[in-house]
Every structure is written in structure tokens, then in C-alpha cells.
C-alpha atoms as a PDB file:
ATOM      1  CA  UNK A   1     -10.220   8.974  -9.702  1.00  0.00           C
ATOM      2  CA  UNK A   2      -7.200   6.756  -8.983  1.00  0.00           C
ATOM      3  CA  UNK A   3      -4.925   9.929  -7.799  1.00  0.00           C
ATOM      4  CA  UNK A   4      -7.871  10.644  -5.209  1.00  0.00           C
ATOM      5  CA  UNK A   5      -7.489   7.196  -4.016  1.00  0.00           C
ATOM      6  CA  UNK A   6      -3.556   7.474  -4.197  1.00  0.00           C
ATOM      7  CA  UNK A   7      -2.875   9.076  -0.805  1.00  0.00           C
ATOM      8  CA  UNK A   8      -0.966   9.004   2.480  1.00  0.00           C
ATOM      9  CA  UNK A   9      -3.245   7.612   4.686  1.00  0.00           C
ATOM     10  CA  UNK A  10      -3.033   4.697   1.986  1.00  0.00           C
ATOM     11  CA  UNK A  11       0.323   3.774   3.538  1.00  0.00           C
ATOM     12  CA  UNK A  12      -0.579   5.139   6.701  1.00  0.00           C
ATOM     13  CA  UNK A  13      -3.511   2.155   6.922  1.00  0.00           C
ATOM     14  CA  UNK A  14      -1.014  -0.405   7.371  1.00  0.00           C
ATOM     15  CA  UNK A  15       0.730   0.591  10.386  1.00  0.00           C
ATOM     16  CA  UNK A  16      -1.703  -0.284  12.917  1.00  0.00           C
ATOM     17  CA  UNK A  17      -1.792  -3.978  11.259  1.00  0.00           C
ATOM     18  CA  UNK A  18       1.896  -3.723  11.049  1.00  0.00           C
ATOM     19  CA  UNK A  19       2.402  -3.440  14.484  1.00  0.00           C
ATOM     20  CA  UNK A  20      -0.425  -6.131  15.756  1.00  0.00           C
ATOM     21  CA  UNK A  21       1.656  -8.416  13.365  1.00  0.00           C
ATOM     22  CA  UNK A  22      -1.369  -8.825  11.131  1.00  0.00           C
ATOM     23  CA  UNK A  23       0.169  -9.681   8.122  1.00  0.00           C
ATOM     24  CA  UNK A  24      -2.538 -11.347   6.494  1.00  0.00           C
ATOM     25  CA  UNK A  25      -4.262  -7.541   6.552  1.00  0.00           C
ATOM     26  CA  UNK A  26      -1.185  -5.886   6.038  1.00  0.00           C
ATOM     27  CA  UNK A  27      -0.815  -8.029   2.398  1.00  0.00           C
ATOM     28  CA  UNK A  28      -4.311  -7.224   1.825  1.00  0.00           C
ATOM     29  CA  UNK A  29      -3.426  -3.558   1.745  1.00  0.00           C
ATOM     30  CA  UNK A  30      -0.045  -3.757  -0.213  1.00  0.00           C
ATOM     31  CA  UNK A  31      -2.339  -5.321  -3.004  1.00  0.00           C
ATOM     32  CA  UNK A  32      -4.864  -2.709  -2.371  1.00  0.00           C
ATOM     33  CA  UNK A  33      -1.585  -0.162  -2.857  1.00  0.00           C
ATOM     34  CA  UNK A  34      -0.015  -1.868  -5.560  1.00  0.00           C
ATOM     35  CA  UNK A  35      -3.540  -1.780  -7.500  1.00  0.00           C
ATOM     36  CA  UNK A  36      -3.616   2.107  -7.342  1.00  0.00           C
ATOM     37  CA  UNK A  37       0.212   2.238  -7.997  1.00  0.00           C
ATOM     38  CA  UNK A  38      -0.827   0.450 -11.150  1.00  0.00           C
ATOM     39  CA  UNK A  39      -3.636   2.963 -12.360  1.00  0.00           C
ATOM     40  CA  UNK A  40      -1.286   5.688 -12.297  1.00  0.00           C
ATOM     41  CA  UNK A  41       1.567   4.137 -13.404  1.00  0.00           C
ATOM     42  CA  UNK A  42       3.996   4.369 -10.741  1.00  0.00           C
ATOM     43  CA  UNK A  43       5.697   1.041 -11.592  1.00  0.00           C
ATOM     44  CA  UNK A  44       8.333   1.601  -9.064  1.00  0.00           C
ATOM     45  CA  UNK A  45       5.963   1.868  -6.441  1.00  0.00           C
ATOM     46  CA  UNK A  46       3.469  -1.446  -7.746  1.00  0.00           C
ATOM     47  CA  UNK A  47       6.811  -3.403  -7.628  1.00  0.00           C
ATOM     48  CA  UNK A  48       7.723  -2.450  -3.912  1.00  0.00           C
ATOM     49  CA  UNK A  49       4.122  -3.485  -2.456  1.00  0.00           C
ATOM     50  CA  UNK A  50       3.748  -6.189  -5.018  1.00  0.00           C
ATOM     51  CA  UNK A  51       6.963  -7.539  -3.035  1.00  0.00           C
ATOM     52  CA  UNK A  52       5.407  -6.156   0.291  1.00  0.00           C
ATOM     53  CA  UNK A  53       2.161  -8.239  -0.632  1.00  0.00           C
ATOM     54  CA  UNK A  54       3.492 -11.251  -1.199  1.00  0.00           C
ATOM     55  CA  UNK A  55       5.735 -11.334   1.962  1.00  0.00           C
ATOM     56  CA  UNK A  56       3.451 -10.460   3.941  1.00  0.00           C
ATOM     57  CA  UNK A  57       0.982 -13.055   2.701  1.00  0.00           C
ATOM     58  CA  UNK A  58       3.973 -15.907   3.357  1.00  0.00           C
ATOM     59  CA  UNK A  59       4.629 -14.564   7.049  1.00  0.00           C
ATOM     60  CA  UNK A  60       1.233 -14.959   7.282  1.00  0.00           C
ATOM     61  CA  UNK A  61       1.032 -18.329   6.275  1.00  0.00           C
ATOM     62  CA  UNK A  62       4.172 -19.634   7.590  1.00  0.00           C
ATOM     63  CA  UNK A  63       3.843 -21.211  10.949  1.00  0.00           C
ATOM     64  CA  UNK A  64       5.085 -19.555  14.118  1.00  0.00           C
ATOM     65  CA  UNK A  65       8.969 -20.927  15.310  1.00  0.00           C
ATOM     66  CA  UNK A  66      11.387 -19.917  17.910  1.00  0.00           C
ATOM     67  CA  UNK A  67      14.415 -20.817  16.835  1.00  0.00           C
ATOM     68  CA  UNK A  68      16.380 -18.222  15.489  1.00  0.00           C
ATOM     69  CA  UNK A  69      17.648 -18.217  12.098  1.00  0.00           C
ATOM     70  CA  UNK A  70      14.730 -19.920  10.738  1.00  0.00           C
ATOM     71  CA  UNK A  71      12.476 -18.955   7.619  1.00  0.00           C
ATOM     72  CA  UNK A  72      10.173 -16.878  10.230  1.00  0.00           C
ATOM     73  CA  UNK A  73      13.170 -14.866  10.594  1.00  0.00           C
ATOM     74  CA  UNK A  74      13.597 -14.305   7.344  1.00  0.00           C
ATOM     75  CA  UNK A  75      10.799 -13.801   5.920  1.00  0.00           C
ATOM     76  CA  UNK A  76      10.362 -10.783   9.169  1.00  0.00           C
ATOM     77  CA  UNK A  77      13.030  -9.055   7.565  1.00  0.00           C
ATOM     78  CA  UNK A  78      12.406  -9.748   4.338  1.00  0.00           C
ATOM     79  CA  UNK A  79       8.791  -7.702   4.986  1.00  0.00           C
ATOM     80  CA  UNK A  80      10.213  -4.958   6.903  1.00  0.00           C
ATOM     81  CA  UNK A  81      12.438  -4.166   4.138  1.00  0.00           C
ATOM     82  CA  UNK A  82       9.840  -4.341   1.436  1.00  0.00           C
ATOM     83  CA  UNK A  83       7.682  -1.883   3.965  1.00  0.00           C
ATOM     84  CA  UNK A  84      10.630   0.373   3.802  1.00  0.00           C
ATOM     85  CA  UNK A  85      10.998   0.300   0.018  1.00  0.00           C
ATOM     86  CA  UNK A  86       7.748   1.094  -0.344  1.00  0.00           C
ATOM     87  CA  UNK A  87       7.264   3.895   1.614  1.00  0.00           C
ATOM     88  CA  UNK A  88      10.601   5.549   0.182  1.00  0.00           C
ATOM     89  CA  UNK A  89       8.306   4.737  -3.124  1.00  0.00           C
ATOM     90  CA  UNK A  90       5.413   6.117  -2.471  1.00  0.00           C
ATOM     91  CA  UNK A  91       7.481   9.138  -1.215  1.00  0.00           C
ATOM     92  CA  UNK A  92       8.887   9.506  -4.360  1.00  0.00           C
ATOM     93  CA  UNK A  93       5.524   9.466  -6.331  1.00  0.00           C
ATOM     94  CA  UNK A  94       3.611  11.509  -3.694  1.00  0.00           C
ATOM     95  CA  UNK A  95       4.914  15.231  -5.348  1.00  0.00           C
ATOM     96  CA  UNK A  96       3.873  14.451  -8.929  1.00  0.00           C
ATOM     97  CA  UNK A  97       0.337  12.871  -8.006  1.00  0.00           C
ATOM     98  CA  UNK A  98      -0.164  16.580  -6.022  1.00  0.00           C
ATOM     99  CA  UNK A  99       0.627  18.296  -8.750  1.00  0.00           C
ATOM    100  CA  UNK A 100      -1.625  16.178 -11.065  1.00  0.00           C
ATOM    101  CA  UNK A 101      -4.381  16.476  -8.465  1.00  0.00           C
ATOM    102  CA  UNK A 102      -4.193  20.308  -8.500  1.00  0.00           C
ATOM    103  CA  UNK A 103      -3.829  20.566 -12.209  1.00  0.00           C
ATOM    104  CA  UNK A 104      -7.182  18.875 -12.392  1.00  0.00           C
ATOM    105  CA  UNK A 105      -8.827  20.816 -10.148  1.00  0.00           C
ATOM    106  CA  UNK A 106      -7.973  24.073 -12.317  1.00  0.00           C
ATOM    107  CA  UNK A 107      -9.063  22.397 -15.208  1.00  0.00           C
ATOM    108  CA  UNK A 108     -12.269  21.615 -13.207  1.00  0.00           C
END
């Protein structure tokens, strides 16, 4: 059941919350992510939105500044390359949980 769940449109989900700058939903759906990851043992992949999660969850708390260079800043970019990571990641998994998903359905 947890390679069903493991899909595209998983990562696909956060884009629209990406872009609005939702990061509060965008966390919640790296830990969604990195709970699937889990199941199926892509460890790789759990640590990418596991790191996705919890920036996303500080950019959401942090409070909004201006000035340039500050933690805001950081924290942006430290969340945009988690995203990236994890997308590479789930790339990376994507071919083996096909081919488990279509084993299973000859076995079925």
C-alpha cells in the first residue's frame, strides 16, 4: 500500500504551496513525503524531505525581514535547496517503486 501512495503527484502537491510561499503547508507535505519514503525504505529520500520539513516549518515560523542577508534569507535558500534534493531523490527512487508496483500486480 505504501508504493501506491509513493507517487509523483506526491511531489507534485507541493508546488502550488511552494509558490504561494506557504511553507507551513509545504512542511506539512515533506513530512507527509518523508513518512512514505520511510515505509519503503528509501532513506535517501526520508532524509531530503525530513530536511525539506523542517526548513520549511522554520521559514514558516520565522518572522518576515527586509534586510538582506538576514536569517529569512537563509533559511529561503536553505529550503529551495532541500526542495531540489528531494526531488533529484524521489527521482532516483521513482524507477524501482514502478517496477515493484508492476511486479505486484503480476503476482496479483
Amino acid at each position: 500500500m505504501a508504493l501506491t501512495r509513493f507517487d509523483k503527484a506526491g511531489f507534485a502537491r507541493i508546488r502550488e504551496p511552494w509558490e504561494a510561499r506557504d511553507y507551513k503547508r509545504v512542511g506539512q507535505l515533506a513530512h507527509a513525503l518523508k513518512g512514505t519514503c520511510s515505509y519503503i525504505a528509501a532513506k535517501q529520500a526520508q532524509r531530503a524531505a525530513l530536511r525539506l520539513e523542517q526548513g520549511a516549518k522554520a521559514l514558516a515560523n520565522s518572522a518576515p525581514s527586509s534586510a538582506e542577508g538576514s536569517d529569512n534569507s537563509y533559511l529561503a535558500q536553505e529550503v529551495t535547496a532541500a526542495l531540489h534534493d528531494l526531488q533529484v531523490e524521489l527521482q532516483e527512487v521513482m524507477p524501482a517503486v514502478t517496477r515493484a508496483l508492476a511486479d505486484l500486480a503480476v503476482l496479483s
